[in-house]
N, C-alpha and C. Protein backbone atom coordinates (compact mmCIF):
# COMPACT_ATOMS: atom_id res chain seq x y z
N UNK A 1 58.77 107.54 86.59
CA UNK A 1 59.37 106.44 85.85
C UNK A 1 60.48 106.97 84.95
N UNK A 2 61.89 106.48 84.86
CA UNK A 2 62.66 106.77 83.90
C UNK A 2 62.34 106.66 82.54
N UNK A 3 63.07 107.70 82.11
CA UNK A 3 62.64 107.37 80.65
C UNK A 3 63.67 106.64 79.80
N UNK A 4 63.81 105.14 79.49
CA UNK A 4 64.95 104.62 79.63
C UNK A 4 65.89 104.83 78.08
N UNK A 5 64.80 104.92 77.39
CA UNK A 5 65.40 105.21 75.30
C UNK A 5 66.45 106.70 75.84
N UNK A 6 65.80 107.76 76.91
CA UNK A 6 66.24 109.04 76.43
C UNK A 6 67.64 108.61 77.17
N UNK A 7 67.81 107.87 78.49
CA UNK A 7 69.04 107.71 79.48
C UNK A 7 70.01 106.56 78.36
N UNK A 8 69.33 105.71 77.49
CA UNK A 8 70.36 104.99 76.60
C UNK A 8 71.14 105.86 75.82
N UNK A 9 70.07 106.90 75.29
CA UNK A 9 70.25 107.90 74.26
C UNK A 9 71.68 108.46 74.54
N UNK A 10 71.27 108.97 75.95
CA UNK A 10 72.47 109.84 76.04
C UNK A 10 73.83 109.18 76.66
N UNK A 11 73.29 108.03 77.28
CA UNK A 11 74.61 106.69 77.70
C UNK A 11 75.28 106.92 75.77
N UNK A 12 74.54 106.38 75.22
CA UNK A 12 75.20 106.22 73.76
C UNK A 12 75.83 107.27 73.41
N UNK A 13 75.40 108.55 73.28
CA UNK A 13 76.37 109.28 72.71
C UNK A 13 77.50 109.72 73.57
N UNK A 14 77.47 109.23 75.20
CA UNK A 14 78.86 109.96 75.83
C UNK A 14 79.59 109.02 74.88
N UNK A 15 78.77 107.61 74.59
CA UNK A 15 80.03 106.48 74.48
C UNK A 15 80.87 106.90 73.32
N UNK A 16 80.01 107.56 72.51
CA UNK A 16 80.86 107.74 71.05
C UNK A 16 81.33 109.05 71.25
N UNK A 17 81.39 109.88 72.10
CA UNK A 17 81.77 110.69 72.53
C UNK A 17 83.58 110.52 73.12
N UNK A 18 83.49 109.69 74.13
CA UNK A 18 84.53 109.26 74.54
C UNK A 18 85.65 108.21 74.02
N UNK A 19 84.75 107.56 73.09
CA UNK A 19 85.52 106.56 72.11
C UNK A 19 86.39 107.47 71.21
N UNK A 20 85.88 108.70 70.80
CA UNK A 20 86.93 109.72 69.60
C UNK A 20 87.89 110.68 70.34
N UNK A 21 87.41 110.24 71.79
CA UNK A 21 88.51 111.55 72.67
C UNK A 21 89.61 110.47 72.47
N UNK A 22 89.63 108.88 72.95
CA UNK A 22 90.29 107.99 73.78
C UNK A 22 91.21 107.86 71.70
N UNK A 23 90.64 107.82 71.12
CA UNK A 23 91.08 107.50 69.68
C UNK A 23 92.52 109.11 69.47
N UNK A 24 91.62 109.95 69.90
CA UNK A 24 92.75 111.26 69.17
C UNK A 24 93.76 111.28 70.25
N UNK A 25 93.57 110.94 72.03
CA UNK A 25 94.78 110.63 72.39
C UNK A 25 95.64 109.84 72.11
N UNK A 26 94.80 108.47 71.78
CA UNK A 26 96.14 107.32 71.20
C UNK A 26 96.96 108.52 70.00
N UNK A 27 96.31 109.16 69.01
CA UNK A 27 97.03 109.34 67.85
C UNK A 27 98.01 110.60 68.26
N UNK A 28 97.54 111.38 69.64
CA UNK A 28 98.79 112.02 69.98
C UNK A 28 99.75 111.56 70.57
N UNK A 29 99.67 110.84 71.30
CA UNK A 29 100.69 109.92 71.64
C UNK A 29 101.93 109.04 71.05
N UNK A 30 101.08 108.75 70.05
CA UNK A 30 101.85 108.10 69.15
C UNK A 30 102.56 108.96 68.05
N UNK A 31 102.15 110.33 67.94
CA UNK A 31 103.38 111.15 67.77
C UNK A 31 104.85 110.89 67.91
N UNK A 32 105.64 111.18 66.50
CA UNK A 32 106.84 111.32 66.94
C UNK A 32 107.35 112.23 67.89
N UNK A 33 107.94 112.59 68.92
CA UNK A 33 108.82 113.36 69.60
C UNK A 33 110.24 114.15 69.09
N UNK A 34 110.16 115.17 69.77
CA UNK A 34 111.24 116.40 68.69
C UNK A 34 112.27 115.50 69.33
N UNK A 35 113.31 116.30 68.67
CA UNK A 35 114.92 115.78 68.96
C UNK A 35 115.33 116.75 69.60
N UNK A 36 115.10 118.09 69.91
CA UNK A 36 115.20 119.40 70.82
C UNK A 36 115.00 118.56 72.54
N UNK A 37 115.81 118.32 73.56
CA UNK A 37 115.64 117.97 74.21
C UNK A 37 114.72 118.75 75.48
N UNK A 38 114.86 120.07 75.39
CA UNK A 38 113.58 120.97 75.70
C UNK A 38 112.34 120.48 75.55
N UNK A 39 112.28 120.29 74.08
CA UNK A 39 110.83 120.06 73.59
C UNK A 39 110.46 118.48 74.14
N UNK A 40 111.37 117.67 73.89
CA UNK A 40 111.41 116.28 74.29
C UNK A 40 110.63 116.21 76.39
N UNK A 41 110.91 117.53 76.81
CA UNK A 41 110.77 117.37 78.12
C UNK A 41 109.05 117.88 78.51
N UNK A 42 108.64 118.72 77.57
CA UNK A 42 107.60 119.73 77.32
C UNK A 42 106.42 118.15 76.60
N UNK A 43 106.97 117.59 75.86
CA UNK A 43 106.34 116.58 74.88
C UNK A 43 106.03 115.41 76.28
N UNK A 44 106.88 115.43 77.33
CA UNK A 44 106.68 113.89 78.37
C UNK A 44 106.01 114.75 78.93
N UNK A 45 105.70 116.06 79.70
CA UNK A 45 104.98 116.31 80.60
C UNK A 45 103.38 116.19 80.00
N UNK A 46 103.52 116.58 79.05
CA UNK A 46 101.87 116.37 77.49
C UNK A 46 101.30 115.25 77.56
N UNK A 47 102.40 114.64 77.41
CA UNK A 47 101.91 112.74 77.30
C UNK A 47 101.60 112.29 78.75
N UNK A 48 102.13 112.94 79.68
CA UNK A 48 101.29 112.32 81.56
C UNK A 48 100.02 112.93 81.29
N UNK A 49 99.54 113.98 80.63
CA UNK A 49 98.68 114.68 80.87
C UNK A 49 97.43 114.03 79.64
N UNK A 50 97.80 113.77 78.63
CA UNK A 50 97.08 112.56 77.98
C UNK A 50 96.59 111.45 78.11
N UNK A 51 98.04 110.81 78.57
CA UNK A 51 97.27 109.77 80.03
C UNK A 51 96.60 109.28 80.42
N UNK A 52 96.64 110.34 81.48
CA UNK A 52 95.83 110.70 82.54
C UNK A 52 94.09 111.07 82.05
N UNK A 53 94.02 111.66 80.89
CA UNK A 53 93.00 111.71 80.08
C UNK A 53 92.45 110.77 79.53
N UNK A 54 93.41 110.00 78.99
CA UNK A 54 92.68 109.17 78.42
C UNK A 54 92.23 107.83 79.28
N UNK A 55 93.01 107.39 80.07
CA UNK A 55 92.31 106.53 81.81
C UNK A 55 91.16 106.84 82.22
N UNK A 56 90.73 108.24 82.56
CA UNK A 56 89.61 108.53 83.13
C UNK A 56 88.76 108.39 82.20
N UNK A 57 89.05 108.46 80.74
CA UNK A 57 87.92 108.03 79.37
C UNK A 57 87.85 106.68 79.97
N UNK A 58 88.74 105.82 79.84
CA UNK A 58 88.59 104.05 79.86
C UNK A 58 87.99 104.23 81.04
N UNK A 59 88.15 104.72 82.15
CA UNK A 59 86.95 104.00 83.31
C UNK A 59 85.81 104.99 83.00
N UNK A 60 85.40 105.50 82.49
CA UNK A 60 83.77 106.22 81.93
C UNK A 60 83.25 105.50 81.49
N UNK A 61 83.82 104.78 80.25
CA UNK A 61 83.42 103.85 78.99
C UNK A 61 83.09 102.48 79.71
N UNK A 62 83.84 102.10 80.95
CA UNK A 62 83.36 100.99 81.29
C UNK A 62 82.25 101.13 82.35
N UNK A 63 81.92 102.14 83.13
CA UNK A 63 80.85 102.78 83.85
C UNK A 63 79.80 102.60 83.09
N UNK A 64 79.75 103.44 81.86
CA UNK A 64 78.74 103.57 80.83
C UNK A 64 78.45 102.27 80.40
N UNK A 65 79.07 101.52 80.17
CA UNK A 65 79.13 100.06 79.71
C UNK A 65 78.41 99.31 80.42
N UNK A 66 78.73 99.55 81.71
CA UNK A 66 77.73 98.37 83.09
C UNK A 66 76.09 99.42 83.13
N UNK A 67 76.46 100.55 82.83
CA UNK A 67 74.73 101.10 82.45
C UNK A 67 73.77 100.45 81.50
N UNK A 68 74.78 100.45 80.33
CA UNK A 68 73.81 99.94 79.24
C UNK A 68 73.44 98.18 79.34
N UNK A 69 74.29 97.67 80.44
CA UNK A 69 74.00 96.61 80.78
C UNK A 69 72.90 96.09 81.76
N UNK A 70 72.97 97.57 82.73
CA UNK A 70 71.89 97.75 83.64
C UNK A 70 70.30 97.54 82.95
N UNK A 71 70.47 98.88 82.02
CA UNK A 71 69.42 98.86 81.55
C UNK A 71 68.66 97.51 80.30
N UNK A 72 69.17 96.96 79.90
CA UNK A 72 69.11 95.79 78.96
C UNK A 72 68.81 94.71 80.14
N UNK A 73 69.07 94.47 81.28
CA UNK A 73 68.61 93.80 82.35
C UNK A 73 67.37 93.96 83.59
N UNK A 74 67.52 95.82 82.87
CA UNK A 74 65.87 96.09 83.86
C UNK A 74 66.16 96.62 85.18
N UNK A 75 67.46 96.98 85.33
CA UNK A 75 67.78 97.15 86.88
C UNK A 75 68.19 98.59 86.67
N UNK A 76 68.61 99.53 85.85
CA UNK A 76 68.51 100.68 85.39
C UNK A 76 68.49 101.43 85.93
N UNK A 77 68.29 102.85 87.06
CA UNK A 77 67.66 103.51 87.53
C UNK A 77 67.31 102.91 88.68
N UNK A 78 67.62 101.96 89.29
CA UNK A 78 67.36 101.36 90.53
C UNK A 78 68.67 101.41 91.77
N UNK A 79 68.69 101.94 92.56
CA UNK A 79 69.90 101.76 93.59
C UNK A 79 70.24 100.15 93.79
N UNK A 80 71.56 99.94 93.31
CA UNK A 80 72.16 98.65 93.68
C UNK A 80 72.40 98.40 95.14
N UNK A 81 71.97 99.27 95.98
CA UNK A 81 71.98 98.91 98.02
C UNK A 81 70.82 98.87 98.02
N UNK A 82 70.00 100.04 98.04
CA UNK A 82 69.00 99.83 98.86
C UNK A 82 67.64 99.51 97.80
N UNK A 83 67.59 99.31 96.62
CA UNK A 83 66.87 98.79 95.60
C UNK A 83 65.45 99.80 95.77
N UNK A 84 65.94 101.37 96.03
CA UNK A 84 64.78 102.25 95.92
C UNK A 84 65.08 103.04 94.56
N UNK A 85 64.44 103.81 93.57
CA UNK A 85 64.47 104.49 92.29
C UNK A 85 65.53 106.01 92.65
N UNK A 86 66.54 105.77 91.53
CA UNK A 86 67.80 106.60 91.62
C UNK A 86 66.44 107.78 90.84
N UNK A 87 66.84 108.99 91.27
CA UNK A 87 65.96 110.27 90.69
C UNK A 87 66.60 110.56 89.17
N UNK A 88 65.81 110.75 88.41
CA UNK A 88 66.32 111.29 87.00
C UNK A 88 67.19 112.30 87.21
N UNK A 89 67.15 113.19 87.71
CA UNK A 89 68.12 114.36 88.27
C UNK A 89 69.68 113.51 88.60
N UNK A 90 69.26 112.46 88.94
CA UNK A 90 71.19 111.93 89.54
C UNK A 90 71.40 111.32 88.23
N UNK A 91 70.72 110.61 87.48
CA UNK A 91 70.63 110.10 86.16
C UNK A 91 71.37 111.07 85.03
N UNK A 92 70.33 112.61 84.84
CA UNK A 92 70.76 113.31 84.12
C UNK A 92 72.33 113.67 84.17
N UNK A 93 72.96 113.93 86.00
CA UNK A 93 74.06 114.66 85.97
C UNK A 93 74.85 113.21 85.47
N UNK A 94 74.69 111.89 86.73
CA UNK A 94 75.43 110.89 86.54
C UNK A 94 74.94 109.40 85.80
N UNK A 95 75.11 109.48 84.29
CA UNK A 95 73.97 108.56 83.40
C UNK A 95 74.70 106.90 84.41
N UNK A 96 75.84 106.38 84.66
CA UNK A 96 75.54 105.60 85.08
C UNK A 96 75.91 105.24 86.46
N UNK A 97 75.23 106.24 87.40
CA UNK A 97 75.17 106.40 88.58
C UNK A 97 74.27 104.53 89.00
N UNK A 98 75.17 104.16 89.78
CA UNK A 98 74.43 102.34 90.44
C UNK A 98 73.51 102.59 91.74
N UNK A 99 73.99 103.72 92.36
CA UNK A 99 73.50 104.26 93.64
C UNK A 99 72.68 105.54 93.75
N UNK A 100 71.80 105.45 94.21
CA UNK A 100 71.00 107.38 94.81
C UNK A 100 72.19 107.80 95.43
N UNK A 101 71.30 109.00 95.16
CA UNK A 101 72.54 110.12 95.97
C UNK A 101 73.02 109.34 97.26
N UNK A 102 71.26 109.44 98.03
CA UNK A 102 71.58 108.60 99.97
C UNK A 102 72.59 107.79 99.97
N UNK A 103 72.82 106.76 99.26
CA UNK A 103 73.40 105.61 99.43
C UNK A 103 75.01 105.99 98.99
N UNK A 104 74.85 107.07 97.97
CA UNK A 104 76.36 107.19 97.24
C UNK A 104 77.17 107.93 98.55
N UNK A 105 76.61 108.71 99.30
CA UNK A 105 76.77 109.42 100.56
C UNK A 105 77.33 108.73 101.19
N UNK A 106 76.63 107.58 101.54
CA UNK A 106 76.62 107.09 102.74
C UNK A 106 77.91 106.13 102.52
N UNK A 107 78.15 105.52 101.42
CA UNK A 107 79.11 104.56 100.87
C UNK A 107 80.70 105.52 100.78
């Protein structure tokens, strides 16, 4: 049986986890930019690369999001195909894994 407080537990802290990454990129971003047009070129390749960081935060946060929704609904730890029990092991690596491994495979 999952243990569902410890899988919220740790759903919760990626969330606040990822909420202060997605926060310190906005505030680099929003950096002024040098007037050195060098640096100006060095500063745009930074900011794709922030980005790009901070996107893959926003689709985590909303992953994590449909977890904690999972679980508040009872469906948690359950494969959304084949409605057999996702292993704590896929849980631990992937907290809001919708699918078992089989199915994530197979999909």
């Amino acid at each position: 049986m999952t243990d569902l407080p410890r899988f919220k537990k740790l759903i919760t802290d990626r969330l606040q986890e990822l909420d202060a990454r997605v926060h310190e990129v906005d505030h680099e971003l929003a950096e002024p930019k040098s007037a050195d047009l060098n640096e100006q070129a060095i500063d745009l390749e930074d900011d794709e690369v922030l980005e790009s960081l901070g996107a893959a935060a926003q689709k985590e946060i909303g992953l994590l999001r449909l977890a904690l929704k999972r679980i508040a609904d009872g469906s948690y730890g359950i494969c959304a195909s084949c409605e057999e029990p996702i292993s704590d092991a896929r849980l631990e690596a992937v907290p809001y894994a919708p699918l078992c491994k089989r199915c994530a495979k197979a999909g």
